[in-house]
C-alpha atoms as a PDB file:
ATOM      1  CA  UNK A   1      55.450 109.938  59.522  1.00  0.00           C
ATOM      2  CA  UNK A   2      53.437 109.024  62.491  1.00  0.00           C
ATOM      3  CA  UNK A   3      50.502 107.022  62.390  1.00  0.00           C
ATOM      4  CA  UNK A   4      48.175 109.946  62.385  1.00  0.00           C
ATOM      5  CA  UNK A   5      50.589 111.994  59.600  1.00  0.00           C
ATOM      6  CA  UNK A   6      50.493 108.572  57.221  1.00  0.00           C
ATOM      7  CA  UNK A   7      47.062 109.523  55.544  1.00  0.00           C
ATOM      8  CA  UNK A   8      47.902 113.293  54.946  1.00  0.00           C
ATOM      9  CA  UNK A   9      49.356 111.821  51.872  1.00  0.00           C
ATOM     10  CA  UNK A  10      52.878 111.968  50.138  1.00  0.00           C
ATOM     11  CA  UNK A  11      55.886 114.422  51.279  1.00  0.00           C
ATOM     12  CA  UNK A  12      58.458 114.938  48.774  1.00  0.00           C
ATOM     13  CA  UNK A  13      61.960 116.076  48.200  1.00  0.00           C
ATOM     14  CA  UNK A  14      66.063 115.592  47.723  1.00  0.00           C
ATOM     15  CA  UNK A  15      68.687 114.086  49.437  1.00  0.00           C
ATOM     16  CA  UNK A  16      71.578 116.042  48.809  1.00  0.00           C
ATOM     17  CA  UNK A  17      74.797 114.069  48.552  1.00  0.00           C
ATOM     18  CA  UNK A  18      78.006 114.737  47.601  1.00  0.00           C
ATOM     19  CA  UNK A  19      82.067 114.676  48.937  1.00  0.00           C
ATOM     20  CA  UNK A  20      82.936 117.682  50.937  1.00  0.00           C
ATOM     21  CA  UNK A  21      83.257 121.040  48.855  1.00  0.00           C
ATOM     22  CA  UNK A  22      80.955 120.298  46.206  1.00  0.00           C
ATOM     23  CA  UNK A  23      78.266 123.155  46.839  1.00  0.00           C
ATOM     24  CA  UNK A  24      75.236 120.447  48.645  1.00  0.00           C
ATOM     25  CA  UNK A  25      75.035 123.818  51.437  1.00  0.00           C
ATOM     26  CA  UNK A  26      75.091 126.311  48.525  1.00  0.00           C
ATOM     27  CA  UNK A  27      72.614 124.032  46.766  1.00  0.00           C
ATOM     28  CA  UNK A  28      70.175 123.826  49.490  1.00  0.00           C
ATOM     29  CA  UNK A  29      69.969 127.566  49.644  1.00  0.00           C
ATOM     30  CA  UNK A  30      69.858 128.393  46.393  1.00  0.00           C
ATOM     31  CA  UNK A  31      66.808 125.876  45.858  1.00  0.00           C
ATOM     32  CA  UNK A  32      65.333 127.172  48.827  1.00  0.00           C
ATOM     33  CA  UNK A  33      65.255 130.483  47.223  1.00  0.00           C
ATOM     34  CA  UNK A  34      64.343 129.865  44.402  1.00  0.00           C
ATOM     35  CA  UNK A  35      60.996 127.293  45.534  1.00  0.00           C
ATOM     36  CA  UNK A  36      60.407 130.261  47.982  1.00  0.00           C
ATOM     37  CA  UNK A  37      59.836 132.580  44.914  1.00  0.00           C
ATOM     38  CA  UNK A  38      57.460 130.311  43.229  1.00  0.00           C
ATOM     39  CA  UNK A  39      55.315 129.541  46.230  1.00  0.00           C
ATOM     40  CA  UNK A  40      56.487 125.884  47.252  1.00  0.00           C
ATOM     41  CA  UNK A  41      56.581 125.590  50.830  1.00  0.00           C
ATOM     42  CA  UNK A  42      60.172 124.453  51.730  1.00  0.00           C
ATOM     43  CA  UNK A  43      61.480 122.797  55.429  1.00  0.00           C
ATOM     44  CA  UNK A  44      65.681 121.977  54.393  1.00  0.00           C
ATOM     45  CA  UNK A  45      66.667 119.294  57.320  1.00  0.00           C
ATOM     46  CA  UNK A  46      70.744 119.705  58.259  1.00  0.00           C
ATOM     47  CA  UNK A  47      71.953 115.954  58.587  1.00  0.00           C
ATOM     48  CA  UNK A  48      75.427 116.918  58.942  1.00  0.00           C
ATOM     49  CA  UNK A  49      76.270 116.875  62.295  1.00  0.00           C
ATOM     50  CA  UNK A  50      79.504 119.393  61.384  1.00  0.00           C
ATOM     51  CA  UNK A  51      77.541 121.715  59.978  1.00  0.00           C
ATOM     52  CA  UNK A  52      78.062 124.815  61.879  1.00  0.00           C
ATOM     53  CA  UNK A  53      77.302 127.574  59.642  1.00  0.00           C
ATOM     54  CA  UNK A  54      74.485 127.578  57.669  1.00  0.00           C
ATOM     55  CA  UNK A  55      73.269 130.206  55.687  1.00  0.00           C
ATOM     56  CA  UNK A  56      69.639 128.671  55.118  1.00  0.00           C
ATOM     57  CA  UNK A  57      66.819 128.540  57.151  1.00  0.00           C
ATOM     58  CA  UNK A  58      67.024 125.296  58.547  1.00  0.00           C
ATOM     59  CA  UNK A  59      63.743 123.718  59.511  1.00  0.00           C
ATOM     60  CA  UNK A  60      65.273 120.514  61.104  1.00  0.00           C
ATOM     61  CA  UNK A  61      68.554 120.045  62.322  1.00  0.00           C
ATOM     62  CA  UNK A  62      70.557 117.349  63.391  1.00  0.00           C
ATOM     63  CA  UNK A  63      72.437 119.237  65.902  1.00  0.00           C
ATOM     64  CA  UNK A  64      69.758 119.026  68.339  1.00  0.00           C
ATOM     65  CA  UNK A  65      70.113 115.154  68.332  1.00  0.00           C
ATOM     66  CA  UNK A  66      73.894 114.514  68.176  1.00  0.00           C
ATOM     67  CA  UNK A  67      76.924 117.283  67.214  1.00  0.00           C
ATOM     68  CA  UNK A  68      80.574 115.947  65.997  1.00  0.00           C
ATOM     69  CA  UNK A  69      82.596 117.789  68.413  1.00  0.00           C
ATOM     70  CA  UNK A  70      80.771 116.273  70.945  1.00  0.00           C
ATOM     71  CA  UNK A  71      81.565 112.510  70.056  1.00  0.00           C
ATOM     72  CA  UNK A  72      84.731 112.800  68.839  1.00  0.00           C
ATOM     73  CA  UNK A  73      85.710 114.835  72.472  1.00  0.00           C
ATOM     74  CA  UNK A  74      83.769 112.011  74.622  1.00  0.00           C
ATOM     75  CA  UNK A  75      84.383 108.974  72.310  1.00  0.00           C
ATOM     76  CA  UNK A  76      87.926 109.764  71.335  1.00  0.00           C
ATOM     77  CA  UNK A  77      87.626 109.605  67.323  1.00  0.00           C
ATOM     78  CA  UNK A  78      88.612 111.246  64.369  1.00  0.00           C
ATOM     79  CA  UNK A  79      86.511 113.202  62.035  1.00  0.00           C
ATOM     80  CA  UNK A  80      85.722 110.427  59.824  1.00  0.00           C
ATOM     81  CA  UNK A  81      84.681 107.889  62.705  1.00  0.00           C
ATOM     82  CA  UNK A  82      82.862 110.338  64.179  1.00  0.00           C
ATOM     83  CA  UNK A  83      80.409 110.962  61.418  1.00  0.00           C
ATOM     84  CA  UNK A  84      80.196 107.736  60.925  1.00  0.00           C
ATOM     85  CA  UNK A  85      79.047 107.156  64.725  1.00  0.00           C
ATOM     86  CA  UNK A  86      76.634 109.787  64.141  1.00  0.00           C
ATOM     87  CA  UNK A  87      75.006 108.597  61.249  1.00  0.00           C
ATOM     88  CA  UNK A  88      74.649 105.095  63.440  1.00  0.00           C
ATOM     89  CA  UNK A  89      72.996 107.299  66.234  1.00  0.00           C
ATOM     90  CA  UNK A  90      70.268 109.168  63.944  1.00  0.00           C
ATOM     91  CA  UNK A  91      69.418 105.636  62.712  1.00  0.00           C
ATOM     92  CA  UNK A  92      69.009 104.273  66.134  1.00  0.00           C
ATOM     93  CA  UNK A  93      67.141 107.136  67.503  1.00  0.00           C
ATOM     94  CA  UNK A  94      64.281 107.589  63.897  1.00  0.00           C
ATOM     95  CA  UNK A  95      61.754 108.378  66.657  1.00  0.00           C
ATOM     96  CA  UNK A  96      63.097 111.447  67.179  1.00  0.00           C
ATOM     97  CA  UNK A  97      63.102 112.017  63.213  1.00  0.00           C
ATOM     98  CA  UNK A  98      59.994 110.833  62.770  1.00  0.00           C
ATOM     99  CA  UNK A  99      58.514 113.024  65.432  1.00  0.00           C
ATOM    100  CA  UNK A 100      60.408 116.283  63.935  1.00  0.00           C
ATOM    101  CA  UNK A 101      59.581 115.674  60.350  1.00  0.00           C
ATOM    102  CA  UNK A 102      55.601 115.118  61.836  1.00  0.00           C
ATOM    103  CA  UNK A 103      55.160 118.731  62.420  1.00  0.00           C
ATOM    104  CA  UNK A 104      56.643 119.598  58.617  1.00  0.00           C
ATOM    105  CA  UNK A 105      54.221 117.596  56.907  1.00  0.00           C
ATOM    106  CA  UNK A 106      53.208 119.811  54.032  1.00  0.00           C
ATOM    107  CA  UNK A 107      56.889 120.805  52.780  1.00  0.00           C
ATOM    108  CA  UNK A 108      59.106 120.065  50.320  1.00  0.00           C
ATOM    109  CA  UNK A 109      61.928 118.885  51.903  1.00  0.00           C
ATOM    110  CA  UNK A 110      65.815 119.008  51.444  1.00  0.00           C
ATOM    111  CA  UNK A 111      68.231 116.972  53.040  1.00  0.00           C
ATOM    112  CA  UNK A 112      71.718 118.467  53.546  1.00  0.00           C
ATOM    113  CA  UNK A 113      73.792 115.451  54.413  1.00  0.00           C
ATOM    114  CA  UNK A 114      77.229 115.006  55.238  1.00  0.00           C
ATOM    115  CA  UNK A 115      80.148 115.000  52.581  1.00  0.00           C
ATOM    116  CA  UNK A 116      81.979 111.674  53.393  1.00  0.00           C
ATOM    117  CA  UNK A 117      81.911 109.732  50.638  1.00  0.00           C
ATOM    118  CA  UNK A 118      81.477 106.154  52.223  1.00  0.00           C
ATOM    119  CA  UNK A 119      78.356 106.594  54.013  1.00  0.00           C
ATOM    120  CA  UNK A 120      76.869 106.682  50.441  1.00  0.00           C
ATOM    121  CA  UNK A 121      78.964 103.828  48.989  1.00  0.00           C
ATOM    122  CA  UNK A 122      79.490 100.564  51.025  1.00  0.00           C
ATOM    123  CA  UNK A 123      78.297 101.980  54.725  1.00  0.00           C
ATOM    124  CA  UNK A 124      74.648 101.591  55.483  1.00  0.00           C
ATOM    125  CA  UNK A 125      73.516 103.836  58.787  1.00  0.00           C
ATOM    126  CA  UNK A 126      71.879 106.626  55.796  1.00  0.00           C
ATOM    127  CA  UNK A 127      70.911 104.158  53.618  1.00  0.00           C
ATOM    128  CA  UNK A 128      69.099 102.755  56.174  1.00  0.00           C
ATOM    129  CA  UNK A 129      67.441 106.129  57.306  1.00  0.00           C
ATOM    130  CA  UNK A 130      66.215 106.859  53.754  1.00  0.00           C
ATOM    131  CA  UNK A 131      64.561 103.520  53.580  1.00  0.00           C
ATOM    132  CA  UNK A 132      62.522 104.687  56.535  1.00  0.00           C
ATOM    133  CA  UNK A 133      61.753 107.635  55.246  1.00  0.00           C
ATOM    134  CA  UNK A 134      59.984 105.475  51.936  1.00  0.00           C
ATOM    135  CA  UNK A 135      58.048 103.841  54.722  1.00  0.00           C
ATOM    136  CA  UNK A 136      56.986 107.302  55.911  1.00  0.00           C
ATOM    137  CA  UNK A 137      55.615 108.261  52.519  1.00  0.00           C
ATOM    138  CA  UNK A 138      58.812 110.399  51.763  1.00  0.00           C
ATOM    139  CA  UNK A 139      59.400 110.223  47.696  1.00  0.00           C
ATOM    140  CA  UNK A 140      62.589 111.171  47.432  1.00  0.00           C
ATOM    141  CA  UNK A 141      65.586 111.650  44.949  1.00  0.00           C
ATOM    142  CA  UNK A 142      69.370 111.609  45.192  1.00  0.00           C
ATOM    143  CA  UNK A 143      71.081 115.060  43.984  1.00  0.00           C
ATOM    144  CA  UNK A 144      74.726 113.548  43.577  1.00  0.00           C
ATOM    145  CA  UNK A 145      77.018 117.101  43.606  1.00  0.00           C
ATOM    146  CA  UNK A 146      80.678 116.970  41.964  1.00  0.00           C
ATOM    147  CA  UNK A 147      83.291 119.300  41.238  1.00  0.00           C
ATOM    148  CA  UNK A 148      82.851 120.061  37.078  1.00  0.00           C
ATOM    149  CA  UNK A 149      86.548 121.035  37.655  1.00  0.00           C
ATOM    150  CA  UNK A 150      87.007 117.281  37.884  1.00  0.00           C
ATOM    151  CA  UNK A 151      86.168 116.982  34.057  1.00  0.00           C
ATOM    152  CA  UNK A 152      89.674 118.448  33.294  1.00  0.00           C
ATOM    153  CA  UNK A 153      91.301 115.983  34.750  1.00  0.00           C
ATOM    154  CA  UNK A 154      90.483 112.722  33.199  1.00  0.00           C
ATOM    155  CA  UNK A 155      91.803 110.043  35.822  1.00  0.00           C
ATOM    156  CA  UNK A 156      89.915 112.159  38.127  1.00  0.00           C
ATOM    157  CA  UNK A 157      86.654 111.805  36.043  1.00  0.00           C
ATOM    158  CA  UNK A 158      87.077 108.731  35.746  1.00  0.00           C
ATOM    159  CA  UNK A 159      87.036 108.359  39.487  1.00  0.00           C
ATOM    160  CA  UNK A 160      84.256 110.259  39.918  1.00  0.00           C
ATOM    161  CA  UNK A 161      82.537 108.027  37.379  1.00  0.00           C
ATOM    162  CA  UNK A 162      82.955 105.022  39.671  1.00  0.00           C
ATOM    163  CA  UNK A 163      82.042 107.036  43.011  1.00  0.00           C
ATOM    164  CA  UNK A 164      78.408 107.822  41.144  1.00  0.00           C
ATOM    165  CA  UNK A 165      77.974 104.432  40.127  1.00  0.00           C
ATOM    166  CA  UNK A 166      78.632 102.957  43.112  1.00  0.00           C
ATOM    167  CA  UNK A 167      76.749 105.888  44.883  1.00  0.00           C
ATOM    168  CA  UNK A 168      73.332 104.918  42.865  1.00  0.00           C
ATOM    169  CA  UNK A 169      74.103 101.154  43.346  1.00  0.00           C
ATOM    170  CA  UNK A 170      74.060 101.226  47.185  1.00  0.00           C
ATOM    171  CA  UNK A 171      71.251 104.512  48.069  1.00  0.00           C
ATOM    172  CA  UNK A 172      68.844 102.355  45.690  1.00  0.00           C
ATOM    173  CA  UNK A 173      66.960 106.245  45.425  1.00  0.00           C
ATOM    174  CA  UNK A 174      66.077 107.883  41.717  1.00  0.00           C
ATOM    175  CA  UNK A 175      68.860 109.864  41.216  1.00  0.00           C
ATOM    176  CA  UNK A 176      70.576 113.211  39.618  1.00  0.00           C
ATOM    177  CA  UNK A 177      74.115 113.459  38.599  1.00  0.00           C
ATOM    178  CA  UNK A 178      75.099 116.944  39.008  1.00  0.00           C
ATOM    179  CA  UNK A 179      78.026 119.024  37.705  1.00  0.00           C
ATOM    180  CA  UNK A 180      78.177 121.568  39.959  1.00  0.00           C
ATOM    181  CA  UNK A 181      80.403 125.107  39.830  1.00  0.00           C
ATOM    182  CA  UNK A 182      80.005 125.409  36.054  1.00  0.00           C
ATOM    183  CA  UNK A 183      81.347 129.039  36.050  1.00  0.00           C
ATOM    184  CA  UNK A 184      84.340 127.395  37.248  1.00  0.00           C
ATOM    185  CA  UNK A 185      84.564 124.045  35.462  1.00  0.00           C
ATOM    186  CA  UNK A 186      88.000 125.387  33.553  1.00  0.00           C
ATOM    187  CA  UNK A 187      90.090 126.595  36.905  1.00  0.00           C
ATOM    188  CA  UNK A 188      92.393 123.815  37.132  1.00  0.00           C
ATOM    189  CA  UNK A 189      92.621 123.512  33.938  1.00  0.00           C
ATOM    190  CA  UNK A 190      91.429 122.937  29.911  1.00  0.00           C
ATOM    191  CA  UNK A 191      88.659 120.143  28.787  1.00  0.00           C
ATOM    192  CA  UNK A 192      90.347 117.831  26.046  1.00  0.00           C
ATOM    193  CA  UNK A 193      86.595 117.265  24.802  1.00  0.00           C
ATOM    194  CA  UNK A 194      83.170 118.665  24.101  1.00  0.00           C
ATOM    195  CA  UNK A 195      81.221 119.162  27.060  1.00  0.00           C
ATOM    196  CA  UNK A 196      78.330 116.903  26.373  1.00  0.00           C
ATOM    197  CA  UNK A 197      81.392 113.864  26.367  1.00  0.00           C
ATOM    198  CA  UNK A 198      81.323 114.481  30.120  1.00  0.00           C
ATOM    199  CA  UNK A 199      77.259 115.053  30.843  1.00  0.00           C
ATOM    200  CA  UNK A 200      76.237 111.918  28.226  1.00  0.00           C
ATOM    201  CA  UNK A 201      79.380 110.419  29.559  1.00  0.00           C
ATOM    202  CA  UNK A 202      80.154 109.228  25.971  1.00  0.00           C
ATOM    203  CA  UNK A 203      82.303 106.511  24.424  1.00  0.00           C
ATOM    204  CA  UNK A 204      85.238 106.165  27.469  1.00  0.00           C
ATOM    205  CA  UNK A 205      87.375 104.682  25.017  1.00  0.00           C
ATOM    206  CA  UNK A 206      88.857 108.050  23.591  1.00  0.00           C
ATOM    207  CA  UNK A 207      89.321 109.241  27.572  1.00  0.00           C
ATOM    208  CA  UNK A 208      91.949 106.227  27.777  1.00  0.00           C
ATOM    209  CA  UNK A 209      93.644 107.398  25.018  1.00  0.00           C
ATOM    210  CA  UNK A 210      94.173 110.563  26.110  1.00  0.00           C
ATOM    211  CA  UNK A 211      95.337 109.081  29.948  1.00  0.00           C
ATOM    212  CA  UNK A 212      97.699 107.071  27.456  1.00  0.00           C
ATOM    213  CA  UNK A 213      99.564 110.460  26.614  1.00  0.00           C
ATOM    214  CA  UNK A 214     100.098 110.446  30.293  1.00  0.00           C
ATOM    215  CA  UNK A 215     103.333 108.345  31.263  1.00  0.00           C
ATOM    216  CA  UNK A 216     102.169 107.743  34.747  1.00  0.00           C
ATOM    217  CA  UNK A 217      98.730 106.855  33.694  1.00  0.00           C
ATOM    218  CA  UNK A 218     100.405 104.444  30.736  1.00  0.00           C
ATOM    219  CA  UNK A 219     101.248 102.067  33.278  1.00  0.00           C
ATOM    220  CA  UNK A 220      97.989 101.736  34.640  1.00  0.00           C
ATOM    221  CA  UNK A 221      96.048 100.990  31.046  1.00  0.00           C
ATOM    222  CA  UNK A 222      94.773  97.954  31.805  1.00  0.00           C
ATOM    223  CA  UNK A 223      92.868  99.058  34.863  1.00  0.00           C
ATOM    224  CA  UNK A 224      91.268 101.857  33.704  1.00  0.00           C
ATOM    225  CA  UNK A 225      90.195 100.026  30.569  1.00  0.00           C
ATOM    226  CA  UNK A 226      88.574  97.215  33.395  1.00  0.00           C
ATOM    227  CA  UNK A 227      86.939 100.775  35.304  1.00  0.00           C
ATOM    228  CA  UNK A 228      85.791 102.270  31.844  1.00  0.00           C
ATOM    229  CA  UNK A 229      84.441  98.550  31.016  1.00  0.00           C
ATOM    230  CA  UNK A 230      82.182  98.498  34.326  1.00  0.00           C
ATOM    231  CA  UNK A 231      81.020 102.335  33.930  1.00  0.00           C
ATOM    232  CA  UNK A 232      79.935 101.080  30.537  1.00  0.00           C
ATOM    233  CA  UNK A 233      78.324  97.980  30.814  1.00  0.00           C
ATOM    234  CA  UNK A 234      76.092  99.591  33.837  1.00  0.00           C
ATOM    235  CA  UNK A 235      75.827 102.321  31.481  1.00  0.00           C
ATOM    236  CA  UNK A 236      73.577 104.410  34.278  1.00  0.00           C
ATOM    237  CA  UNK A 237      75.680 107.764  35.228  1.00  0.00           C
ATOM    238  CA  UNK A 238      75.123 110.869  33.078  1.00  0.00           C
ATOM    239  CA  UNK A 239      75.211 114.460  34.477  1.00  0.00           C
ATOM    240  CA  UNK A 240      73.449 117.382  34.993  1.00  0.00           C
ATOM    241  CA  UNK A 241      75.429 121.054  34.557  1.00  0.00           C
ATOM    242  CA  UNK A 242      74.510 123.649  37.683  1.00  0.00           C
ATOM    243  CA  UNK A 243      75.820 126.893  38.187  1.00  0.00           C
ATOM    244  CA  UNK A 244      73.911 127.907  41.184  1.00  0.00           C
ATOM    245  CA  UNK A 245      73.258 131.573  40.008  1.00  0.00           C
ATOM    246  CA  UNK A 246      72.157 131.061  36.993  1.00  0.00           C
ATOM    247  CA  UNK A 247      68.197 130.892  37.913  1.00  0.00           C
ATOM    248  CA  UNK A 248      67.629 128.827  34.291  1.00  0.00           C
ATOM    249  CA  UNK A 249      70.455 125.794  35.250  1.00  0.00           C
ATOM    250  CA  UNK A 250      68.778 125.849  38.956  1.00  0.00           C
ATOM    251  CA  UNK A 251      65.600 125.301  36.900  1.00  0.00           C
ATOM    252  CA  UNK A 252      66.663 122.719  35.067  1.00  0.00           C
ATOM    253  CA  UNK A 253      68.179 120.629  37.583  1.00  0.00           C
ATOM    254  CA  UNK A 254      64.682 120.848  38.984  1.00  0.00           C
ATOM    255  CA  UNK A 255      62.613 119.516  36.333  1.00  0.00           C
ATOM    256  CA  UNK A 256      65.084 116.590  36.644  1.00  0.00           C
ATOM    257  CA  UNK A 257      64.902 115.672  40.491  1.00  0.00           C
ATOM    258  CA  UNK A 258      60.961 116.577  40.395  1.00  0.00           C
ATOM    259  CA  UNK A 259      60.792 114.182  37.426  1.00  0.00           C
ATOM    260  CA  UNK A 260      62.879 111.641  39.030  1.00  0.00           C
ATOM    261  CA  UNK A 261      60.890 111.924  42.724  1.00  0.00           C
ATOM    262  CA  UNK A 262      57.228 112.074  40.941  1.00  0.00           C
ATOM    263  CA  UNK A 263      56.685 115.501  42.172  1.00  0.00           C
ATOM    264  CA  UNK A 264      55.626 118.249  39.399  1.00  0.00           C
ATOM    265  CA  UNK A 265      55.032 121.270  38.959  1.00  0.00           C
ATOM    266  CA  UNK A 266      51.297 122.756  40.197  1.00  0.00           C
ATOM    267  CA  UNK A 267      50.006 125.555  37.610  1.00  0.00           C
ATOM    268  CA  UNK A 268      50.633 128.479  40.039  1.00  0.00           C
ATOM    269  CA  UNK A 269      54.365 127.193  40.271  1.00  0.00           C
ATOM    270  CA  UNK A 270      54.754 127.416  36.799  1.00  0.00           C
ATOM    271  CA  UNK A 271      53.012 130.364  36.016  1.00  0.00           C
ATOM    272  CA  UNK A 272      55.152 132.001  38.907  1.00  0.00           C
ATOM    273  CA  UNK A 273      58.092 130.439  37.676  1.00  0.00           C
ATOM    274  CA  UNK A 274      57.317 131.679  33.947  1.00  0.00           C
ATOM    275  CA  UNK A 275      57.360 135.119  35.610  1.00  0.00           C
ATOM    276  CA  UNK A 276      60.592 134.742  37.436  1.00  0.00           C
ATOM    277  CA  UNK A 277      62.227 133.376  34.259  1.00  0.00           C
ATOM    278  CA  UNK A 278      61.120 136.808  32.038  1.00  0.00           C
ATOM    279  CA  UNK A 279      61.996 138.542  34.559  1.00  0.00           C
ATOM    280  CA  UNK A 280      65.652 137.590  35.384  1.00  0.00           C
ATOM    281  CA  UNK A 281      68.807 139.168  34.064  1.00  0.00           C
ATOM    282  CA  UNK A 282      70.046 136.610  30.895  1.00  0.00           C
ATOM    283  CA  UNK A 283      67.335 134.998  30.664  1.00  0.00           C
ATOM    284  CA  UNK A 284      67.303 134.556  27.350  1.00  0.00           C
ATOM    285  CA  UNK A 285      70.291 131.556  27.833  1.00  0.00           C
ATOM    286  CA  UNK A 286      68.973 128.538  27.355  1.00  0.00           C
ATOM    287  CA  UNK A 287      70.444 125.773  29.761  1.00  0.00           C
ATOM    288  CA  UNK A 288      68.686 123.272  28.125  1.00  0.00           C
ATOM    289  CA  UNK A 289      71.162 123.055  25.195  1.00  0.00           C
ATOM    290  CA  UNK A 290      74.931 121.989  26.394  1.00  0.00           C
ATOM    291  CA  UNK A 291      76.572 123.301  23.733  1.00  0.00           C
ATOM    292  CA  UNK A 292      75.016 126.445  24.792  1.00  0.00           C
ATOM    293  CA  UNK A 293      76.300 125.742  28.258  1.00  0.00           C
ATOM    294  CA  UNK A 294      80.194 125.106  26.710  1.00  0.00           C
ATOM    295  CA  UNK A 295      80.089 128.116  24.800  1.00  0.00           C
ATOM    296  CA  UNK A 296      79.262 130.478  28.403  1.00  0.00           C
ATOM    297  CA  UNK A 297      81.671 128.743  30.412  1.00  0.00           C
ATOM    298  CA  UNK A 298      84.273 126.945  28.567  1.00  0.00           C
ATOM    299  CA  UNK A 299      86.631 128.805  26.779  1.00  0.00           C
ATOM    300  CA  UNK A 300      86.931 128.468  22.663  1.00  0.00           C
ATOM    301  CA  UNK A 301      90.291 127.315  21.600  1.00  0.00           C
ATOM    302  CA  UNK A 302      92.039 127.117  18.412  1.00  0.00           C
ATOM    303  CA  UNK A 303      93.174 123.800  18.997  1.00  0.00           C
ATOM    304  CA  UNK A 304      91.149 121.394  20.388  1.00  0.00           C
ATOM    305  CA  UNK A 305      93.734 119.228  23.647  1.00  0.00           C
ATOM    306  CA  UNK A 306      92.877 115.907  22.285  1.00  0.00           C
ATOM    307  CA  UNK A 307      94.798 117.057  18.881  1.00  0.00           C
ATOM    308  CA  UNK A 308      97.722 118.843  20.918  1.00  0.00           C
ATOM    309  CA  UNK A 309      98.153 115.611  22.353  1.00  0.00           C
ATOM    310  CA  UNK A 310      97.681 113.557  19.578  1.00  0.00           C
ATOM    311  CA  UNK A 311     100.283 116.256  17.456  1.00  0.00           C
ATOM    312  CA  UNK A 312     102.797 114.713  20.410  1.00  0.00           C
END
């Protein structure tokens, strides 16, 4: 913050990451909710310069700065290099942050950033900006978002696997793995294990053996037993289930980020929250168990996939 700002002490809060589609604008408002209820003053700051439509209240928004229809009509670039330009041009102008942020001092802040992927792996414009932040006395935490769909696909988990890692490798912030969209996690299709394989992201080996059943993915062994090998030896991604509804799972997912950004809870939060809890429809499910996560959202079969698959 600014110089005056520096001694009101520590501001804390999430950096919400995630590709495009994975729920970081449903997140934000469902956390802003949620904090609302339990008396935790909120400020969510829009960094995605294509964000339009928001349904929160948005406290800070990057709009006012630089828009994406703007630079790709007067620079001439796609979608892609346009956020990208963007992202350059909030890190070149952090006065202006710094001075906006100044007069939210007291919040807990979200950050609802854009959805392309490489300005969280190799590109370093945000990276850059959350570094600053740390300067500022921001203690934040990364809430990765991904499709739980993803999980019934396993050369898709396994890319999302080595998005995360590389994700946590280059923010260098604590950070949260979520699944998000639990209530849908079985659209596209069946999960050939339990679900706790995919949150403790368990021993990869029997994931290439079912890809082996798979005469495309056959031919591609050796690599994914080189991915599976890095995933391992890092041995740093695991995963949080959300289904943004569900007050309990929202809960959860906050112990986790508050645990991972230092914040906790103060005792009228959690007596509050205690109250919300008891008072909410279901809340007698307890998201703290995964199997008792599987056994709301994922169907029961009387065959498990892997031994369909291994039956051919």
């Amino acid at each position: 913050m600014s110089e005056g700002s520096q001694g009101s002490g520590l501001a804390f809060g999430q950096v919400v990451i995630g590709p495009p589609g994975s729920g970081k604008t449903t997140y934000c408002q469902g956390m802003q909710q949620l904090l609302g209820r339990v008396g935790r003053r909120v400020a969510v700051v829009n960094l995605d310069p294509a964000n339009e439509a928001m349904p929160y209240e948005c406290a800070l928004d990057i709009a006012e700065l630089v828009t994406l229809p703007d630079v790709m009509e007067s620079l001439k670039l796609g979608p892609n290099g346009g956020l990208i330009y963007c992202m350059e041009y909030l890190e070149a102008n952090l006065d202006w942050l710094q001075e906006k942020l100044a007069a939210l001092r007291g919040h807990y802040f979200f950050f609802d950033c854009p959805g392309q992927v490489e300005l969280y792996t190799h590109h370093n414009a945000l990276k850059n900006v959350f570094t600053q932040l740390a300067k500022w006395n921001f203690r934040l935490a990364a809430v990765h978002l991904v499709d739980s769909h993803y999980c019934t696909d396993p050369g898709k988990f396994i890319s999302v696997l080595c998005t995360s890692l590389a994700t946590m490798l280059h923010v260098e912030l604590p950070h949260v793995n979520v699944l998000s969209k639990m209530d849908l996690i079985e659209q596209y299709g069946k999960l050939a294990f339990n679900l706790d394989y995919y949150t403790e992201v368990l021993d990869l080996s029997y994931l290439l053996d079912h890809l082996a059943a798979d005469p495309f993915f056959r031919n591609y062994r050796r690599l994914n037993e080189k991915l599976v090998e890095v995933i391992e030896d890092y041995s740093l991604v695991s995963f949080v289930p959300l289904n943004v509804q569900d007050k309990e799972s929202m809960r959860q997912v906050l112990q986790a980020v508050d645990k991972a950004n230092g914040c906790s809870f103060g005792d009228q939060e959690q007596r509050s929250l205690e109250a919300l809890m008891s008072a909410a429809v279901g809340a007698d499910f307890h998201f703290t168990s995964t199997l008792a996560v599987q056994e709301r959202y994922v169907q029961s079969q009387d065959k498990a996939v892997e031994e369909e698959v291994m039956d051919l």
